[in-house]
Protein backbone atom coordinates (compact mmCIF):
# COMPACT_ATOMS: atom_id res chain seq x y z
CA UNK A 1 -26.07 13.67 2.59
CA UNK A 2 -25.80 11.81 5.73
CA UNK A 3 -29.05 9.62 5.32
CA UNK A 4 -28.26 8.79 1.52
CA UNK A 5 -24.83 7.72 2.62
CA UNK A 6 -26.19 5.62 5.41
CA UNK A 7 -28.50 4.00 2.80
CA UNK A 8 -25.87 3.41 0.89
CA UNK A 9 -23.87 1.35 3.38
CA UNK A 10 -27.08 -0.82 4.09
CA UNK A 11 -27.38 -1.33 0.07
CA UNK A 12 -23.93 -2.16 0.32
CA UNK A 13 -23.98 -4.47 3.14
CA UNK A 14 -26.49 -6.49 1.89
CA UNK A 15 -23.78 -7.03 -1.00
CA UNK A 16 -21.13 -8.21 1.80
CA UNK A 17 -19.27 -5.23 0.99
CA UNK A 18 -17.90 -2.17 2.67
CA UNK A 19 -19.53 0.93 1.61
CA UNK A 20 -17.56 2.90 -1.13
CA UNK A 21 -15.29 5.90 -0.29
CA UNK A 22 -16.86 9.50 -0.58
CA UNK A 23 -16.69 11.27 -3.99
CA UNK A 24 -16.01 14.78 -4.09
CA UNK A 25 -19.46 16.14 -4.19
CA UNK A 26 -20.31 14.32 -0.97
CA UNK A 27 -17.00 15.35 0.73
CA UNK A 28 -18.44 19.04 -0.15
CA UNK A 29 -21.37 17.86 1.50
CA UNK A 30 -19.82 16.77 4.56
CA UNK A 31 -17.07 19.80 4.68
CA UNK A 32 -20.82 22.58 5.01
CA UNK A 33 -22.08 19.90 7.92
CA UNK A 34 -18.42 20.27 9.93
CA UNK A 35 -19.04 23.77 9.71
CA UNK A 36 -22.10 23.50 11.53
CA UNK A 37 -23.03 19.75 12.83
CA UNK A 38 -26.38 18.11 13.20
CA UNK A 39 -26.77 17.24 16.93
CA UNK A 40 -25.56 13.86 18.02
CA UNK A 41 -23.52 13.31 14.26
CA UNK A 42 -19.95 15.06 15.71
CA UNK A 43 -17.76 12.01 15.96
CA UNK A 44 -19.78 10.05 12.96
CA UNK A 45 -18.84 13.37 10.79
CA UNK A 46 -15.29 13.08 12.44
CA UNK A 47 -14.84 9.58 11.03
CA UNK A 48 -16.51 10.05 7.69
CA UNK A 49 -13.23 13.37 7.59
CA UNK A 50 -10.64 10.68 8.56
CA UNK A 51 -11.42 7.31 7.54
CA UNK A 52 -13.22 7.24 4.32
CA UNK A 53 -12.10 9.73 2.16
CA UNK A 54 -9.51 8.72 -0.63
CA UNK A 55 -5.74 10.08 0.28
CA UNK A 56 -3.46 10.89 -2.89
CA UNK A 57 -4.98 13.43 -6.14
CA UNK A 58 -8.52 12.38 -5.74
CA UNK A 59 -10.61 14.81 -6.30
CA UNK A 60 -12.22 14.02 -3.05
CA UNK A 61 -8.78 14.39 -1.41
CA UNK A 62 -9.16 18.20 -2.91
CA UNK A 63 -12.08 19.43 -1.46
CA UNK A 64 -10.56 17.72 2.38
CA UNK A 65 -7.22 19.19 2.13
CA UNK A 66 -8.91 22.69 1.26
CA UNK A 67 -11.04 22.14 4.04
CA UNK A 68 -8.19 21.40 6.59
CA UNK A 69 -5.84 24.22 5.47
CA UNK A 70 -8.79 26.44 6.10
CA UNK A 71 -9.03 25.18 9.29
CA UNK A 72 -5.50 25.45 10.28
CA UNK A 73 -5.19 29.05 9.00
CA UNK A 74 -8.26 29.88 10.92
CA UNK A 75 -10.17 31.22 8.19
CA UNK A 76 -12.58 28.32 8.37
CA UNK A 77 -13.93 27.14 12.00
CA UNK A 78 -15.91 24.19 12.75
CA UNK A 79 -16.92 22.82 16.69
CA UNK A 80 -15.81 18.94 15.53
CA UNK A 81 -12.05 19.98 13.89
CA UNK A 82 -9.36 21.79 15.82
CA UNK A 83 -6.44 23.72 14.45
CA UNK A 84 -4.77 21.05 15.58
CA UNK A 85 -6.54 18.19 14.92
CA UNK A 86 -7.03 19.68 10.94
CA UNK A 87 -3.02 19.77 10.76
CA UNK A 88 -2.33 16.20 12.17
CA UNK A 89 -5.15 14.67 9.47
CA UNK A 90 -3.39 17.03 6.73
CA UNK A 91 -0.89 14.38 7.82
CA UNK A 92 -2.39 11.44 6.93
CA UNK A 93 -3.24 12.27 3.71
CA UNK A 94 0.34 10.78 2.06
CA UNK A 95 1.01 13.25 -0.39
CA UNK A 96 -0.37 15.94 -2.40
CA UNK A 97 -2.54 18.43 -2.30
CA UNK A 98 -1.90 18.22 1.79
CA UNK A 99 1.83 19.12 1.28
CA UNK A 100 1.98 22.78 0.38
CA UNK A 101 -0.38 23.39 4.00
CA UNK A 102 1.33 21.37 5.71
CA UNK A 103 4.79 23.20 4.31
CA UNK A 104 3.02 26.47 5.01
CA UNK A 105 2.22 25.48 8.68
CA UNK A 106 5.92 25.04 9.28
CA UNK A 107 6.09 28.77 9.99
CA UNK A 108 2.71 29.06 12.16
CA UNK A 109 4.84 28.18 15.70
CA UNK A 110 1.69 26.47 17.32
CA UNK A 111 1.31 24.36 14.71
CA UNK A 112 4.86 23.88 13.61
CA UNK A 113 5.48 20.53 15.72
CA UNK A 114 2.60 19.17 14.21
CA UNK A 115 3.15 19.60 10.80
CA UNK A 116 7.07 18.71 11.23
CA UNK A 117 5.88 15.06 12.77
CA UNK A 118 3.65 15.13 9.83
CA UNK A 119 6.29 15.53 6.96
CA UNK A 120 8.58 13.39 8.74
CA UNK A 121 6.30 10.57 7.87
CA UNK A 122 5.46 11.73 4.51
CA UNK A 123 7.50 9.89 1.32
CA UNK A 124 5.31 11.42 -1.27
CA UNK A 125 7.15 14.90 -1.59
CA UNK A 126 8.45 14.95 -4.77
CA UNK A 127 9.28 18.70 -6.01
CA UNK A 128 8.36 20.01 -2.43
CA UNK A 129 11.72 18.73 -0.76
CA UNK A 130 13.14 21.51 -2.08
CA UNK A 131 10.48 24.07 -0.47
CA UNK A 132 11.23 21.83 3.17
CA UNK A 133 15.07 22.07 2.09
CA UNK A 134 15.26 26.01 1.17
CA UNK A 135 13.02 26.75 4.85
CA UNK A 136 15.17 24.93 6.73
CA UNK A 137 18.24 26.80 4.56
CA UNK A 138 16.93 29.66 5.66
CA UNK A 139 16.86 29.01 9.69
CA UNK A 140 13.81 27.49 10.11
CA UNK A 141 14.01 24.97 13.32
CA UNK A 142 11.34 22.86 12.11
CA UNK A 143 11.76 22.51 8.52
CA UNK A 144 15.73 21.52 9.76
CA UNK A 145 13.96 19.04 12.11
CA UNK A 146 12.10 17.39 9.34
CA UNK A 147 14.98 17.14 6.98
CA UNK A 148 16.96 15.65 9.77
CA UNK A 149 14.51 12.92 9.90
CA UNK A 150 14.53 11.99 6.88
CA UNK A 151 17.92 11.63 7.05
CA UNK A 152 18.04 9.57 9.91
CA UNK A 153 15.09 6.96 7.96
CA UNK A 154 13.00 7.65 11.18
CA UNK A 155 10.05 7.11 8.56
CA UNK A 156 11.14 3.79 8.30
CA UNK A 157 13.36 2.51 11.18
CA UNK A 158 9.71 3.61 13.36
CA UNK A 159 7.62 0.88 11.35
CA UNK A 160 7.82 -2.42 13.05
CA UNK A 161 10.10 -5.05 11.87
CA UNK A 162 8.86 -8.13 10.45
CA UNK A 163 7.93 -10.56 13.35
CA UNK A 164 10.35 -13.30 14.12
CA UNK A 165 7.22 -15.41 13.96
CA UNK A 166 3.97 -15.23 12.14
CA UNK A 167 0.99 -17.35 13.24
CA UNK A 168 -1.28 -17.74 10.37
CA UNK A 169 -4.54 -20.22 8.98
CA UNK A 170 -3.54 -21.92 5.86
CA UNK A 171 -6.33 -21.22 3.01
CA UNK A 172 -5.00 -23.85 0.52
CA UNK A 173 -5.91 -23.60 -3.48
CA UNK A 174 -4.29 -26.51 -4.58
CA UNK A 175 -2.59 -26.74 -8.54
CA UNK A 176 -2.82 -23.97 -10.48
CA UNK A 177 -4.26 -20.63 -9.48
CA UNK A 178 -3.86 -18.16 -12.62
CA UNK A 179 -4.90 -14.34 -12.59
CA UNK A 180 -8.02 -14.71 -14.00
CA UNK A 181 -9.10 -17.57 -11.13
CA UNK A 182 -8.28 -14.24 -8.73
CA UNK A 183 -9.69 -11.55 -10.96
CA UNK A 184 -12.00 -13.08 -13.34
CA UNK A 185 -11.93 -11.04 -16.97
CA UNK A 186 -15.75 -10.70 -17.04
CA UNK A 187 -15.73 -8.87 -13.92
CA UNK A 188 -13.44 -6.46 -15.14
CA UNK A 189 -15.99 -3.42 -14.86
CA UNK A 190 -15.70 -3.94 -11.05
CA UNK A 191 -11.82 -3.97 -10.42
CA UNK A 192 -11.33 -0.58 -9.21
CA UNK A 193 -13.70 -1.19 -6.59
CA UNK A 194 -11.62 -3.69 -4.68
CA UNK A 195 -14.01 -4.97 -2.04
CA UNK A 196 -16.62 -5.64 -4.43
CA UNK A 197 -14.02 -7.22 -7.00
CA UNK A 198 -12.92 -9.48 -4.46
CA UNK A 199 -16.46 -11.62 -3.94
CA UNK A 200 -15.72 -12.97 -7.63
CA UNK A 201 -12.35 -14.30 -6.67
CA UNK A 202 -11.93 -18.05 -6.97
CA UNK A 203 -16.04 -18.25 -7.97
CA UNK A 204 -15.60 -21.05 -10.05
CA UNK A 205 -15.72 -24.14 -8.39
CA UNK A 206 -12.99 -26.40 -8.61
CA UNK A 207 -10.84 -29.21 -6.27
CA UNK A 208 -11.16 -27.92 -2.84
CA UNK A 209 -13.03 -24.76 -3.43
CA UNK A 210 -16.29 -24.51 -3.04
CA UNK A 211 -17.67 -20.72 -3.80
CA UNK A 212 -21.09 -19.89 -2.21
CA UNK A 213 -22.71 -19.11 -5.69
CA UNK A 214 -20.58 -20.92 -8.37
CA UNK A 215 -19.97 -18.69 -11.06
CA UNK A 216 -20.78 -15.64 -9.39
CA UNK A 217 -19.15 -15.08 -5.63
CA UNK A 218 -16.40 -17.02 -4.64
CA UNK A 219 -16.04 -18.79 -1.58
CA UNK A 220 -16.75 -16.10 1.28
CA UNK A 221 -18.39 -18.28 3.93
CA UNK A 222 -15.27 -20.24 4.15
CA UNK A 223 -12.74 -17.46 3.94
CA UNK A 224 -14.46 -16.09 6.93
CA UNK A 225 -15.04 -19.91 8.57
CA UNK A 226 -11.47 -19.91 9.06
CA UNK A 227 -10.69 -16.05 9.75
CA UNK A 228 -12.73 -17.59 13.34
CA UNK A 229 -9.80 -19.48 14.07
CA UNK A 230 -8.17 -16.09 15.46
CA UNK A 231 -5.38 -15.60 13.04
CA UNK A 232 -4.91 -13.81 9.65
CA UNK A 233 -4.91 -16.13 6.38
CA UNK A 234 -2.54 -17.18 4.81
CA UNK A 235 -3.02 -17.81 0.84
CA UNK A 236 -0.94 -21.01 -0.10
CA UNK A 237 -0.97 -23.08 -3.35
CA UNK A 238 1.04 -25.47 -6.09
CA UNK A 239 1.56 -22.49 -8.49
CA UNK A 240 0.25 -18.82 -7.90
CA UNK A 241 -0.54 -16.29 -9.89
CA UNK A 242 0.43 -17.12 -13.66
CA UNK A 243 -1.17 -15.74 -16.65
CA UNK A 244 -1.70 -12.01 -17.37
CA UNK A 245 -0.26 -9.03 -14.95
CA UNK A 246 -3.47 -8.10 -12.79
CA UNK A 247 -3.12 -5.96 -9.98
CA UNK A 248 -6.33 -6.21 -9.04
CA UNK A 249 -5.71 -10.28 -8.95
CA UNK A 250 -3.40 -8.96 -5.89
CA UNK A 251 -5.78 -6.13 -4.81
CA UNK A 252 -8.08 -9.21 -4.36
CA UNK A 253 -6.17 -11.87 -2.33
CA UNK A 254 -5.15 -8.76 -0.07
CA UNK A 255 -8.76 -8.03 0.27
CA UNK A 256 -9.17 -11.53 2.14
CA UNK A 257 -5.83 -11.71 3.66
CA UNK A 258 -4.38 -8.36 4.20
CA UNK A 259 -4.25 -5.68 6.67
CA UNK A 260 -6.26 -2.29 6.79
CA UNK A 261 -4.04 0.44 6.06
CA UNK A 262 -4.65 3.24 8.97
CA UNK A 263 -6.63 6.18 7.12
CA UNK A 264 -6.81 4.63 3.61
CA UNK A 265 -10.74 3.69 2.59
CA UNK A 266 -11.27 0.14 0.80
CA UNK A 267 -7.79 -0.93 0.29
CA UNK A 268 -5.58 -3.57 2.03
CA UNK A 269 -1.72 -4.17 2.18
CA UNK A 270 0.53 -6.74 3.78
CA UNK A 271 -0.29 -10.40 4.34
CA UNK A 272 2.02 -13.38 3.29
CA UNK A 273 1.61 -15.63 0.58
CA UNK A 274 3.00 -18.92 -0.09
CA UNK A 275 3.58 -20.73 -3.09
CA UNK A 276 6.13 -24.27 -4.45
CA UNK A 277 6.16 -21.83 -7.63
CA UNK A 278 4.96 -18.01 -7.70
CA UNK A 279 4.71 -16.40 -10.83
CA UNK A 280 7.27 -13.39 -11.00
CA UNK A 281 5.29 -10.29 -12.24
CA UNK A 282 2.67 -11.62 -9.39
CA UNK A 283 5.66 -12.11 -7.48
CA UNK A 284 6.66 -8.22 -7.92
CA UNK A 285 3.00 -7.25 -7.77
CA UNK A 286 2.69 -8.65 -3.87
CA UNK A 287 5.98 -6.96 -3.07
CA UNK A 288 5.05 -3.77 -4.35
CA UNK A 289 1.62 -4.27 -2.26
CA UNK A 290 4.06 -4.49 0.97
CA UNK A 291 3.27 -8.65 1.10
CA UNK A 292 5.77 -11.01 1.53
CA UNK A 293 6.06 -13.78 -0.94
CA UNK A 294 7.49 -17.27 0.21
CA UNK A 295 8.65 -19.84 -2.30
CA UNK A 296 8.59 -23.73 -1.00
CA UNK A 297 7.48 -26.57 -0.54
CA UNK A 298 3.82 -25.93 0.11
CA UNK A 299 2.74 -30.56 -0.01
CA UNK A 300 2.27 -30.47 3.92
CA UNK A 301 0.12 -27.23 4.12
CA UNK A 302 -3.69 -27.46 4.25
CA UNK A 303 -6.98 -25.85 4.42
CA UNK A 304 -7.25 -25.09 8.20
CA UNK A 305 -3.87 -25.94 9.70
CA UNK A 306 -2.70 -22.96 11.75
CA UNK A 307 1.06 -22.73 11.16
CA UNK A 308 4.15 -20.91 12.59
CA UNK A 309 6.07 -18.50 10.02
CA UNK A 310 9.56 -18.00 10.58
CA UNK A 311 10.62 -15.54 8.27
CA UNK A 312 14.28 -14.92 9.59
CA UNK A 313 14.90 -18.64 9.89
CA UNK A 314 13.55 -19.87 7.02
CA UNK A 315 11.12 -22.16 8.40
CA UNK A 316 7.05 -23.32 9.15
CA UNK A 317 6.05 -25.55 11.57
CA UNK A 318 2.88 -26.25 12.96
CA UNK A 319 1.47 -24.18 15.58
CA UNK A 320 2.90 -24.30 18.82
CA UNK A 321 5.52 -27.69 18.02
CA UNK A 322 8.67 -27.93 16.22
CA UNK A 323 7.46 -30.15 13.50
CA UNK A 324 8.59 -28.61 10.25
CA UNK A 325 6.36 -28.39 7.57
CA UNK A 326 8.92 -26.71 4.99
CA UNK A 327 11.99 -24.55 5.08
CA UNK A 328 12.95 -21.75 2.28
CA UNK A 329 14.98 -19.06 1.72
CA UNK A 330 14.12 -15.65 0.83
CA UNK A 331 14.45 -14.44 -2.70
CA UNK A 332 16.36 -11.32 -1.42
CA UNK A 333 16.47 -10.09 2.35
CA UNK A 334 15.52 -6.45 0.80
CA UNK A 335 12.14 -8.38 1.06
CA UNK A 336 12.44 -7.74 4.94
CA UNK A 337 12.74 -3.67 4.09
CA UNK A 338 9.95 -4.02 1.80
CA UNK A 339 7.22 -5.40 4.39
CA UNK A 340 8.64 -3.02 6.65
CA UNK A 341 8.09 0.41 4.40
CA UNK A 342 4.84 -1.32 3.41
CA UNK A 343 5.86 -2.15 0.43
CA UNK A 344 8.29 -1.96 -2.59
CA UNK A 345 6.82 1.11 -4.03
CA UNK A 346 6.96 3.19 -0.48
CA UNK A 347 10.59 1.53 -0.04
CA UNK A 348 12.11 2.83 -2.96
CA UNK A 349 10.36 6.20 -2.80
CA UNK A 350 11.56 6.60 0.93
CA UNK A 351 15.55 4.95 0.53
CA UNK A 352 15.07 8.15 -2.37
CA UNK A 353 13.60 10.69 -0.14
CA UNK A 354 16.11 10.04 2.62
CA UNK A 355 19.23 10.03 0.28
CA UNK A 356 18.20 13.50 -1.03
CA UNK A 357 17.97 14.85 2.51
CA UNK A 358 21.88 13.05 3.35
CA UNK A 359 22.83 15.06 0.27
CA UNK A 360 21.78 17.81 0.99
CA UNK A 361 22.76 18.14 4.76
CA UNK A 362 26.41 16.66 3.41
CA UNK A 363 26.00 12.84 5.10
CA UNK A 364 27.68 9.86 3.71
CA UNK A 365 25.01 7.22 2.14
CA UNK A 366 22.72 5.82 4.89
CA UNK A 367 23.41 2.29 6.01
CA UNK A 368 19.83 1.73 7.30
CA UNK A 369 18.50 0.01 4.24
CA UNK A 370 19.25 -3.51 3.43
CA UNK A 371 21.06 -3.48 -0.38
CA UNK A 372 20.61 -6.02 -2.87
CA UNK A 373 24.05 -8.19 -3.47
CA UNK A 374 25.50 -7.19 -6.65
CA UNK A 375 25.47 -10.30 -9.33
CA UNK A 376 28.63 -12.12 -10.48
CA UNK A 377 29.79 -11.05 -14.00
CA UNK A 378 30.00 -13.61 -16.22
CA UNK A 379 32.03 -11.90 -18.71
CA UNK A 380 29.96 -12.38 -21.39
CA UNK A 381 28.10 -9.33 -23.09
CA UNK A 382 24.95 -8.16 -22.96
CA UNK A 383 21.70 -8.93 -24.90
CA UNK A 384 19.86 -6.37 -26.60
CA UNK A 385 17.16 -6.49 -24.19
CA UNK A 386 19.88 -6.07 -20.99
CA UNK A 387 21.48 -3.13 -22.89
CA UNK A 388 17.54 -1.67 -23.33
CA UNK A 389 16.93 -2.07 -19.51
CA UNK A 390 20.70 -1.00 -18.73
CA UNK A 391 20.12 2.20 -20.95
CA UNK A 392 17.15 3.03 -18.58
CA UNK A 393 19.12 2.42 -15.24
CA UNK A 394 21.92 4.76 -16.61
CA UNK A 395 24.42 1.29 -16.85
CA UNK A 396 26.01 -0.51 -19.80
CA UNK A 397 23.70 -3.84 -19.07
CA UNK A 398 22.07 -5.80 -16.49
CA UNK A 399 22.80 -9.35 -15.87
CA UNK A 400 19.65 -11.95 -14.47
CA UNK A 401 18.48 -11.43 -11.07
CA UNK A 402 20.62 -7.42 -10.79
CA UNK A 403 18.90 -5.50 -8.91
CA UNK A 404 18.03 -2.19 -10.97
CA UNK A 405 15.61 0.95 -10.81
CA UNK A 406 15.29 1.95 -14.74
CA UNK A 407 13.78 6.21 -15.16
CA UNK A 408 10.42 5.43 -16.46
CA UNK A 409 9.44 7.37 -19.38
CA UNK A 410 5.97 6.25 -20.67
CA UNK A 411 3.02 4.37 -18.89
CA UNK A 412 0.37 2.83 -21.11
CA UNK A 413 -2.76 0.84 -19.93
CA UNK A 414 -5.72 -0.61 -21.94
CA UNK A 415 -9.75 -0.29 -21.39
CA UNK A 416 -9.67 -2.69 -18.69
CA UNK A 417 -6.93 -1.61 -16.67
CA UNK A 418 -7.20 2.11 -17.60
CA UNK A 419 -9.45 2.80 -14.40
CA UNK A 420 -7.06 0.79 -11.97
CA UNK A 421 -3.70 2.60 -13.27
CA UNK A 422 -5.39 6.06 -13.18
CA UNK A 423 -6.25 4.88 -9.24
CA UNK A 424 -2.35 4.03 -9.11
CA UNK A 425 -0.84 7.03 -10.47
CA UNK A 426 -3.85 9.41 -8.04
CA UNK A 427 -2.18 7.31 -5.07
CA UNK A 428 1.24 7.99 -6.05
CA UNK A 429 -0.10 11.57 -5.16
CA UNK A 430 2.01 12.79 -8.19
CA UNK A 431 0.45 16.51 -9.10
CA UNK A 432 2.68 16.85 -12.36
CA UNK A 433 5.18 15.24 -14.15
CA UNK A 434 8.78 16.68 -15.49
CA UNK A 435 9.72 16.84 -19.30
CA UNK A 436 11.77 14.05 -20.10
């Protein structure tokens, strides 16, 4: 297993890409060589465990939770993973099959603190509150300790806040940057493998791009000319991001311009991206991805200039001076909350998570989370559409730019998407769904 993987990553790297994630036969592979290690492979077997195995309902997430809940139970043993050590990487795992164990291990008192920290940090619970909720009903200290801290938002209020400045290279597309100049439609087949996907983006030449092999991979060499400046890019252009709804188009700029995400193979979040006009599902899209979007005037910014982000103020300037290159204003500050939980998704699943717990320990509504201001009522009724979407949210209507969370019902996807939103919905770490 171990030499066909590392052949793999050469194959790979001769691609300029990362090596893909294990699979669920090779995780099988990997669990029988933790059992008993080759000599000299311990911590390269450790890493493989941690790093590069998909969190969520993959099927390789499966076969590693198994593995760790054996561990922890002690009715598996292996010389590289601890009780311990199997308990606080059931942790990392977001959601799924790691939460019953981890649930379970509330009760084992050696392990107890562990797995408390662990589900403390976890948003992904779903149906399984209620197994945390009736342990802690029932006296124990740790399950209490967990529902306290959700809470108290500690899963949030212990992310850093969004710096009060952001130094960042400019990486400039100027005019028009649609979806399909980000995720190109005849690379398609690739999209769920994100680091691969991402060489195509921006591969046709145009004004002030020049891809390394037009038509084929986009312009690498200079995306990582300028990542030697020292600072993280910053994607700027005229208009971003119209034409169709592409998540991979996002997946892709992230790629480039995001941050790792700490136990998460082949999959980036964060980053800031600036546009005079940003197309709103793409808009939404970044959001959701934990970026943070920033509408202005982007006529000063170019290729290379290393700028000063002031998110709070409104404000960038060039690096180091107080020359001001443009001023904006946020489209909502729940944007701030949103970079903060890593995104919208995360946000909205942990403001959820942490009003049940309030609930149920009888606390008024938190006051952690920044709300969206209600819109003015113009008096006037409502569309059909706005009573449709107000139907969903359990209102009468919604008016333009209301803030509103409708049930969803239904999700559909088509052949080329189909792969990416089954990818989604395993990282949502969602093991069943409830009868409507």
């Amino acid at each position: 297993m171990l030499e066909a993987y590392r052949k793999h990553v050469e194959e790979r790297a001769a691609e300029g890409v990362v090596a893909k994630p294990l699979d669920a036969e090779q995780v099988a592979a990997l669990v029988e060589l933790l059992k008993n290690p080759p000599a000299g492979e311990e911590s390269f077997l450790y890493e493989l465990l941690s790093t590069r195995i998909p969190p969520g309902v993959d099927e390789a997430a499966y076969v590693k939770a198994g593995f760790l809940a054996a561990v922890a139970k002690g009715e598996v043993s292996s010389p590289v993973v601890s009780a311990e050590q199997a308990t606080e990487l059931l942790g990392t795992m977001q959601g799924g099959y790691n939460i019953a164990p981890l649930v379970e291990l509330l009760d084992v008192d050696a392990l107890a603190p562990i797995a408390a920290k662990a589900l403390s940090h976890t948003l992904l619970m779903f149906d399984a509150f209620h197994d945390v909720d009736e342990k802690a009903k029932a006296g124990n200290a740790f399950a209490k300790q967990v529902m306290q801290s959700w809470a108290d938002a500690e899963w949030f209020l212990e992310r850093p806040k969004l710096a009060d400045k952001i130094t960042m290279t400019v990486f400039k597309v100027p005019g028009e940057t649609n979806t399909d100049d980000l995720s190109p439609a005849q690379d398609a087949w690739s999209r769920p493998d994100i680091p691969l996907h991402a060489q195509a983006m921006l591969k046709n030449a145009r004004p002030g791009i020049e891809p390394d092999e037009d038509g084929v991979i986009g312009p690498i060499t200079a995306i990582n000319s300028l990542k030697e400046q020292g600072f993280p890019l910053v994607y700027v252009g005229d208009v971003v991001g119209t034409g169709s709804s592409r998540k991979s188009a996002t997946n892709s700029v992230l790629w480039h311009m995001g941050d790792d995400i700490p136990f998460v193979p082949n999959k980036r979040a964060g980053g800031i991206c600036i546009g005079n006009k940003i197309a709103p599902i793409f808009f939404n899209t970044m959001e959701d991805a934990g970026a943070l979007p920033i509408e202005c005037d982007v006529t000063r910014l170019n290729t290379g200039d290393v700028i000063d982000i002031y998110p709070y103020e409104g404000k960038i300037c060039r690096q180091g001076t107080d020359e001001v290159l443009s001023t904006f204003k946020l489209k909502t500050d729940v944007l701030l909350d949103e970079v903060r939980a890593g995104g919208r998704i995360p946000l909205i699943i942990g403001r959820g998570l942490t009003d049940k717990a309030r609930e149920a320990l009888g606390l008024d509504a938190s006051t952690v989370f920044k709300r969206a201001a209600p819109v003015v009522d113009s008096g006037k009724g409502y569309t059909l559409a706005q009573k449709m979407v107000g139907k969903a949210c359990g209102v009468k209507g919604v008016r333009p730019n209301q803030y509103c969370e409708p049930r969803m019902t239904t999700v559909g996807s088509q052949d080329t998407t189909g792969p990416m939103t089954r990818d989604e919905l395993k990282d949502l770490a969602c093991l069943a769904f409830p009868p409507i």
